[in-house]
Protein backbone atom coordinates (compact mmCIF):
# COMPACT_ATOMS: atom_id res chain seq x y z
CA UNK A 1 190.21 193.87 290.55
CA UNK A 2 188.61 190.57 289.18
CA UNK A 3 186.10 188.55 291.12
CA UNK A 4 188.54 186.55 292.82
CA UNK A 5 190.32 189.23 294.43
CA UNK A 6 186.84 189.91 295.77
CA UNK A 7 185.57 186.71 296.52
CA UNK A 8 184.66 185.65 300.24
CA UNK A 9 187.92 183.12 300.18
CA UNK A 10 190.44 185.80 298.82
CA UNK A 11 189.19 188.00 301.28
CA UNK A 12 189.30 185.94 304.47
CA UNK A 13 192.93 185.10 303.15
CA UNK A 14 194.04 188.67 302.99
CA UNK A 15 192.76 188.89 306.73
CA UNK A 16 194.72 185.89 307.57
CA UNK A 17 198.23 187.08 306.24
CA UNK A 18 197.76 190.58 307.46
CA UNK A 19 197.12 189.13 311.45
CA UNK A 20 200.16 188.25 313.30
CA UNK A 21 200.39 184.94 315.97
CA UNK A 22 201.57 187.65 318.44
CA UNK A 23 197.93 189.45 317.61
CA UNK A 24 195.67 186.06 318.58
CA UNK A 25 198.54 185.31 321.49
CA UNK A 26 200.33 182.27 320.19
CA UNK A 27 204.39 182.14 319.44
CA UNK A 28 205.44 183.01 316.69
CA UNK A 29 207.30 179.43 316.69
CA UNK A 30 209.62 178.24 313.71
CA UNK A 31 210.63 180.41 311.20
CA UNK A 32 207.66 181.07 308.77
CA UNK A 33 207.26 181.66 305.16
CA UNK A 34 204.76 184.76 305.73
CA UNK A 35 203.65 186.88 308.88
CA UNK A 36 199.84 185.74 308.96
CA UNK A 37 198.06 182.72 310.74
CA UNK A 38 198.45 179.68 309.46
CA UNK A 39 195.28 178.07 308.24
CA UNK A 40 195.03 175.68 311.52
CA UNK A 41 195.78 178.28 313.46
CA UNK A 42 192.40 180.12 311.87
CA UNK A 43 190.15 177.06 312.05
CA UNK A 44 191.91 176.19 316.22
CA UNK A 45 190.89 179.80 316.84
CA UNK A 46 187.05 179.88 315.01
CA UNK A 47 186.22 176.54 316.47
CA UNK A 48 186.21 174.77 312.67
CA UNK A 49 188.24 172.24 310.88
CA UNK A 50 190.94 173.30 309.02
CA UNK A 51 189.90 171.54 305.94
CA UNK A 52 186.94 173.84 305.91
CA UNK A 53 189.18 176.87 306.57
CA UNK A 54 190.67 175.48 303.02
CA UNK A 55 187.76 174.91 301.30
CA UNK A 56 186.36 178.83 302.01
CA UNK A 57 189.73 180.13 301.06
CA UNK A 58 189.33 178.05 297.84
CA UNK A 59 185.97 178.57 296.82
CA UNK A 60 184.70 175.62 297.12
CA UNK A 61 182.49 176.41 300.53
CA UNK A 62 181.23 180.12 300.20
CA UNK A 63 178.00 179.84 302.41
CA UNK A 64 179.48 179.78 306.26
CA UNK A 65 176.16 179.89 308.88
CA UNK A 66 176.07 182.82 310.80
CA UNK A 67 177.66 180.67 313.45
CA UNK A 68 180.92 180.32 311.31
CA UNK A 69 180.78 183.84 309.88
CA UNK A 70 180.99 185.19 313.91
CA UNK A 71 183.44 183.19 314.78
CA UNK A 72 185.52 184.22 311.50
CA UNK A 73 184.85 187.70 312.19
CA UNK A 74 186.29 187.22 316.07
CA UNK A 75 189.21 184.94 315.23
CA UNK A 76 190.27 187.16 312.53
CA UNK A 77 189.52 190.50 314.52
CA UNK A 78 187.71 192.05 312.54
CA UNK A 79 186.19 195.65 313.12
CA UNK A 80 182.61 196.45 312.60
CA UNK A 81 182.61 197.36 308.62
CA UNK A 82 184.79 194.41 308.04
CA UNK A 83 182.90 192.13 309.82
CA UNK A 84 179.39 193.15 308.13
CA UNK A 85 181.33 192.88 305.05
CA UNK A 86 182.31 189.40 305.48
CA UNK A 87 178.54 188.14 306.31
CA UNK A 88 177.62 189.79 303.03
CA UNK A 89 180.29 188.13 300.88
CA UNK A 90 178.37 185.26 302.82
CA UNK A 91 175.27 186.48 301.91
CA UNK A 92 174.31 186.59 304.96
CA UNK A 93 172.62 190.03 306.85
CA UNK A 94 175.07 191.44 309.07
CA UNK A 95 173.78 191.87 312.85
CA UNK A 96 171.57 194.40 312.93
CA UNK A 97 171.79 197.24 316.01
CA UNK A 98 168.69 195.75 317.68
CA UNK A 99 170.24 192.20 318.52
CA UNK A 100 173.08 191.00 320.74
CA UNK A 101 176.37 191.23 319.79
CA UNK A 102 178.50 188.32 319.12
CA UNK A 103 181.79 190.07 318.06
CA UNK A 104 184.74 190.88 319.86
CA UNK A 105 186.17 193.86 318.49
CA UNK A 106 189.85 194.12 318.00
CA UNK A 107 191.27 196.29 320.54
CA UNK A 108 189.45 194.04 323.50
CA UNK A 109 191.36 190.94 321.80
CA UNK A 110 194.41 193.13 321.98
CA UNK A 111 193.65 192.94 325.94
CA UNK A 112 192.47 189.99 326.20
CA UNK A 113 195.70 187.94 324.77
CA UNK A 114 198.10 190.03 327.05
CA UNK A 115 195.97 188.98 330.68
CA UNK A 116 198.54 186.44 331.21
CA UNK A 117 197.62 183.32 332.71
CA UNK A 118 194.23 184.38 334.27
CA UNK A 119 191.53 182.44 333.44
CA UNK A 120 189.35 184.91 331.37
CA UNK A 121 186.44 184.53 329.11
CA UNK A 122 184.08 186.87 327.07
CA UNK A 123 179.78 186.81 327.21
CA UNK A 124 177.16 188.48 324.84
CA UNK A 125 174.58 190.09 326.67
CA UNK A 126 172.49 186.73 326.85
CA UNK A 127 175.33 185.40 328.84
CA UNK A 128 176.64 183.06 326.08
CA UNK A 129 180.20 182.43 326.43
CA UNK A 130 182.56 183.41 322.93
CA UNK A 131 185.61 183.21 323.91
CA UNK A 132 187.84 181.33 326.39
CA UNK A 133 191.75 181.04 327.26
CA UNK A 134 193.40 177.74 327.57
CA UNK A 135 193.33 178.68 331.63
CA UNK A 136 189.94 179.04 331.77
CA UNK A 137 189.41 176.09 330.22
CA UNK A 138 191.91 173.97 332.41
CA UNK A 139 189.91 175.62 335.69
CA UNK A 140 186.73 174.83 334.49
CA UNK A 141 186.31 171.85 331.81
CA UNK A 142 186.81 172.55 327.61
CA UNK A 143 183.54 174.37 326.64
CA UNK A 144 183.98 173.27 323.30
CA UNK A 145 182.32 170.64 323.33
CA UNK A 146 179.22 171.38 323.90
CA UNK A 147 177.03 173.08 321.34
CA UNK A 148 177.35 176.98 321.35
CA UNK A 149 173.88 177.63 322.24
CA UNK A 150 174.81 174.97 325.69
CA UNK A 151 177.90 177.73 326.26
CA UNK A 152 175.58 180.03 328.53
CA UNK A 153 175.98 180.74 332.04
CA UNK A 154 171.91 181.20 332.48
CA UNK A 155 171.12 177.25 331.09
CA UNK A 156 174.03 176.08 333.46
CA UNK A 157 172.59 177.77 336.31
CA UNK A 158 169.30 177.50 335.88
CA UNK A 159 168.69 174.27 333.79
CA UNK A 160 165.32 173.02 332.64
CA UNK A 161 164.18 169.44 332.26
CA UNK A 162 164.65 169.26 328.20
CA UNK A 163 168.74 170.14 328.98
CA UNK A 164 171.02 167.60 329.05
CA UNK A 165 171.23 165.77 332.66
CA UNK A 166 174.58 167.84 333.13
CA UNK A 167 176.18 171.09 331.74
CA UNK A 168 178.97 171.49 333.77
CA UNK A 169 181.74 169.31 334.40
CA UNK A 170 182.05 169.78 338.17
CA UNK A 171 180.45 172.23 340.59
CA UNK A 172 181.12 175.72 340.83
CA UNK A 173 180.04 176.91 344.23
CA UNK A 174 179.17 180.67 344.74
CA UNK A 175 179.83 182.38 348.72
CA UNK A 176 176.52 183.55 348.18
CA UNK A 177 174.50 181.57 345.38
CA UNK A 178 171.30 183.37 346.24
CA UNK A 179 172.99 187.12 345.22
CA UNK A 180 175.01 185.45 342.37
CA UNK A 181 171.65 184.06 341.03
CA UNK A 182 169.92 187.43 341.76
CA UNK A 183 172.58 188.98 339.82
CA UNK A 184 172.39 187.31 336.70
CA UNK A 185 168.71 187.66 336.35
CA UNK A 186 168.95 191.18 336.88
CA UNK A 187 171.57 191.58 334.29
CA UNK A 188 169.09 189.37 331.74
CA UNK A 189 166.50 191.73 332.57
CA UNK A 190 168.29 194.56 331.80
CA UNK A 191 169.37 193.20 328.48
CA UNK A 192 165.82 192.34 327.43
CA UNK A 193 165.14 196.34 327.83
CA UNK A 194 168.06 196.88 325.48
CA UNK A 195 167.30 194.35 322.78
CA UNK A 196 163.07 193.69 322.84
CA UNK A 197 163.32 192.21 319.66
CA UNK A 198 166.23 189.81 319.87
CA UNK A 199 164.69 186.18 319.11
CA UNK A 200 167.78 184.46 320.54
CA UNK A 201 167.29 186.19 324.25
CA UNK A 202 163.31 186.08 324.39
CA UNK A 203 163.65 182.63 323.57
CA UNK A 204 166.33 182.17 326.55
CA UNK A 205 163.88 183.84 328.64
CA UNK A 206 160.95 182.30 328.15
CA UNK A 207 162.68 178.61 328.25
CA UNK A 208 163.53 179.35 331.84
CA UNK A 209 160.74 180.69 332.71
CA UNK A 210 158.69 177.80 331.40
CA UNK A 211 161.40 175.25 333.09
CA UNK A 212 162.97 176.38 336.14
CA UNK A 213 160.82 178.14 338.91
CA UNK A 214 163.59 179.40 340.39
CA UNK A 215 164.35 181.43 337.75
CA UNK A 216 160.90 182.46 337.74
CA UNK A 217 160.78 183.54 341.15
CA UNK A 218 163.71 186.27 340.40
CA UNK A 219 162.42 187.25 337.42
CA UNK A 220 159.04 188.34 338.79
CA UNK A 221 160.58 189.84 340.99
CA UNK A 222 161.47 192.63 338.65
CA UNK A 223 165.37 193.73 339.74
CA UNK A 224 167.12 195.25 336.81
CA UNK A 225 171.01 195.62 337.07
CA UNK A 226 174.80 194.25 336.34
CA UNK A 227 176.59 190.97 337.20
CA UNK A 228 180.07 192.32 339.34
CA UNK A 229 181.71 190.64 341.65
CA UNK A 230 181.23 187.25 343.39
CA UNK A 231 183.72 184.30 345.40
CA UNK A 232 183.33 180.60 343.87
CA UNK A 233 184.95 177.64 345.11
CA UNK A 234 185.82 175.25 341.96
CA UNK A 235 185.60 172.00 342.82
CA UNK A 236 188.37 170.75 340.29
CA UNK A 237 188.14 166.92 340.08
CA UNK A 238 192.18 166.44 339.93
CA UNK A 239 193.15 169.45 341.76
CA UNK A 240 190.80 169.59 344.64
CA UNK A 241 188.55 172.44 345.94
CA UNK A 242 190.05 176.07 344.55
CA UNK A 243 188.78 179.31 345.99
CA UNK A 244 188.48 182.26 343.56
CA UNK A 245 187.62 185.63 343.23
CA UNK A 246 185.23 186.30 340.15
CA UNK A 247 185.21 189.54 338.69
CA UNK A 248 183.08 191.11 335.71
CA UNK A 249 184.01 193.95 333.67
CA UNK A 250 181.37 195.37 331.36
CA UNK A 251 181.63 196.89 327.67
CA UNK A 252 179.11 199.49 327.47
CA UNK A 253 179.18 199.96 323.75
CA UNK A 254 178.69 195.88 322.72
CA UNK A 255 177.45 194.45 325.87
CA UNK A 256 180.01 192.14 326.23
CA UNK A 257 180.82 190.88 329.61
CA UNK A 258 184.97 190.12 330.65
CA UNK A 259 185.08 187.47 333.66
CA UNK A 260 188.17 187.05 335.29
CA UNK A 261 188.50 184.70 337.65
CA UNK A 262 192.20 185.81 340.44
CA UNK A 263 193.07 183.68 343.56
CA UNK A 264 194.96 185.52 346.37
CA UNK A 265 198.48 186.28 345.52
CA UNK A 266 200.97 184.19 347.40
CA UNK A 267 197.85 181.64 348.53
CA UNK A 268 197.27 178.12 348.82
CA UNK A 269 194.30 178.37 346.27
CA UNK A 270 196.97 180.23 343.90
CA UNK A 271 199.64 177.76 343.96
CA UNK A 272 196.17 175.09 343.10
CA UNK A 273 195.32 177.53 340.24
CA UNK A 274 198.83 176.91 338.88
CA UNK A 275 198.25 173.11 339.13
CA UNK A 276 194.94 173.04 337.44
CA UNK A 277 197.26 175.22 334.23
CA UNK A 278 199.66 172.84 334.24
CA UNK A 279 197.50 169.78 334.61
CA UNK A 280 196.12 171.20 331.33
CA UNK A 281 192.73 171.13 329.53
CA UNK A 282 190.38 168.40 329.75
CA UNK A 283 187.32 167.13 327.53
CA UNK A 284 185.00 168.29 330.34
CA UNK A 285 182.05 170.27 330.04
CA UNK A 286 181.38 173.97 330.63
């Protein structure tokens, strides 16, 4: 092979051709000249400009942050060789076992793309959110733009004075915000046993503890345990107030929390989820 072949744009091509629209969940639209993603289909899905996309492909950008080189590895579905491969054509360090796992392995994107019109979205362990559909984002407000270290359900619900003056774009309202709350901080705590030496969740953790007391109450008070269920209102700003059912299903092996968020077939509050899909996304915030 020559260097090309090998380089960090030939390669991210050759992952591009080989994955299907029908893989990532988008039609496969007008008749196309090869079976791979387009190039704006990459950079929609990774969160980057297309013109970047090029420029990697081309050799002319060949140092992605860690921040790009995740969200490659998850738009492109990559497994867990290929993805340590590509942060090393970046010359980067892949993840190592003892911090949190940003990747989304293949088969859960498999699942993911054929939920239908749920709203669904994907946490690390730290409760940053990685992935969104289009519904989720039409329930809840675009998370993209905010900053991806502002995509975490901890800082939304348990801001401290140096956040901004609002992370979400309307209220969420939990049946029982005091066990929801609980919950979470449970969960965190069990992560920080899993990963001691992950800098990104100690420094989560001690943030909060340093800015909200309300955190720091649950904290101290030492529960350990999952995030499952839970009943929110949404109070959407066109659609009105939309009662959901919020459930969490956990991936042992990455730590990688699935919330999907159902209203009750045949409801009032599931005809209003319709609305909000059809009244589409909005630049909100998460």
């Amino acid at each position: 092979m020559t260097t090309d072949e090998t380089s960090l744009g030939a390669t991210i091509r050759a992952w591009r051709d080989r994955l299907s629209p029908a893989a990532v969940g988008l039609p496969a639209g007008r008749v196309r000249r090869a079976a791979g993603l387009r190039r704006e289909e990459l950079a929609d899905l990774a969160g980057v400009s297309v013109d970047y996309v090029v420029r990697l492909e081309q050799g002319r950008a060949t140092t992605p942050s860690a921040q790009v080189a995740a969200a490659l590895a998850r738009a492109l579905q990559l497994d867990g060789a290929e993805r340590d491969h590509l942060y090393r054509l970046a010359g980067l360090q892949p993840p190592t076992d003892g911090a949190i796992s940003d990747h989304i392995p293949p088969g859960m994107q498999r699942v993911l793309t054929r939920l239908g019109d749920a709203p669904v979205a994907v946490f690390a362990a730290d409760w940053r959110l990685l992935w969104w559909n289009r519904s989720w984002a039409a329930l809840l407000g675009d998370p993209s733009v905010l900053a991806p270290e502002e995509r975490n359900l901890v800082r939304s619900r348990f801001p401290v004075p140096s956040d901004r003056r609002r992370l979400a774009a309307w209220p969420v309202v939990s049946e029982n915000a005091e066990a929801t709350d609980r919950a979470i901080v449970a969960d965190l705590r069990r992560a920080s046993g899993r990963y001691p030496q992950d800098a990104r969740l100690s420094g989560l953790i001690r943030r909060t503890l340093d800015g909200n007391p309300g955190f720091a109450r649950l904290w101290h008070s030492g529960a350990v345990g999952r995030h499952a269920e839970d009943r929110k209102t949404i109070r959407h700003p066109v659609i009105g107030d939309i009662t959901v059912d919020c459930d969490v299903l956990s991936d042992p092996d990455n730590d990688l929390k699935i919330v999907v968020y159902t209203a009750v077939p045949g409801s009032e509050d599931e005809t209003k989820l319709d609305l909000a899909r059809v009244a589409g996304v909005t630049a909100a915030r998460f």
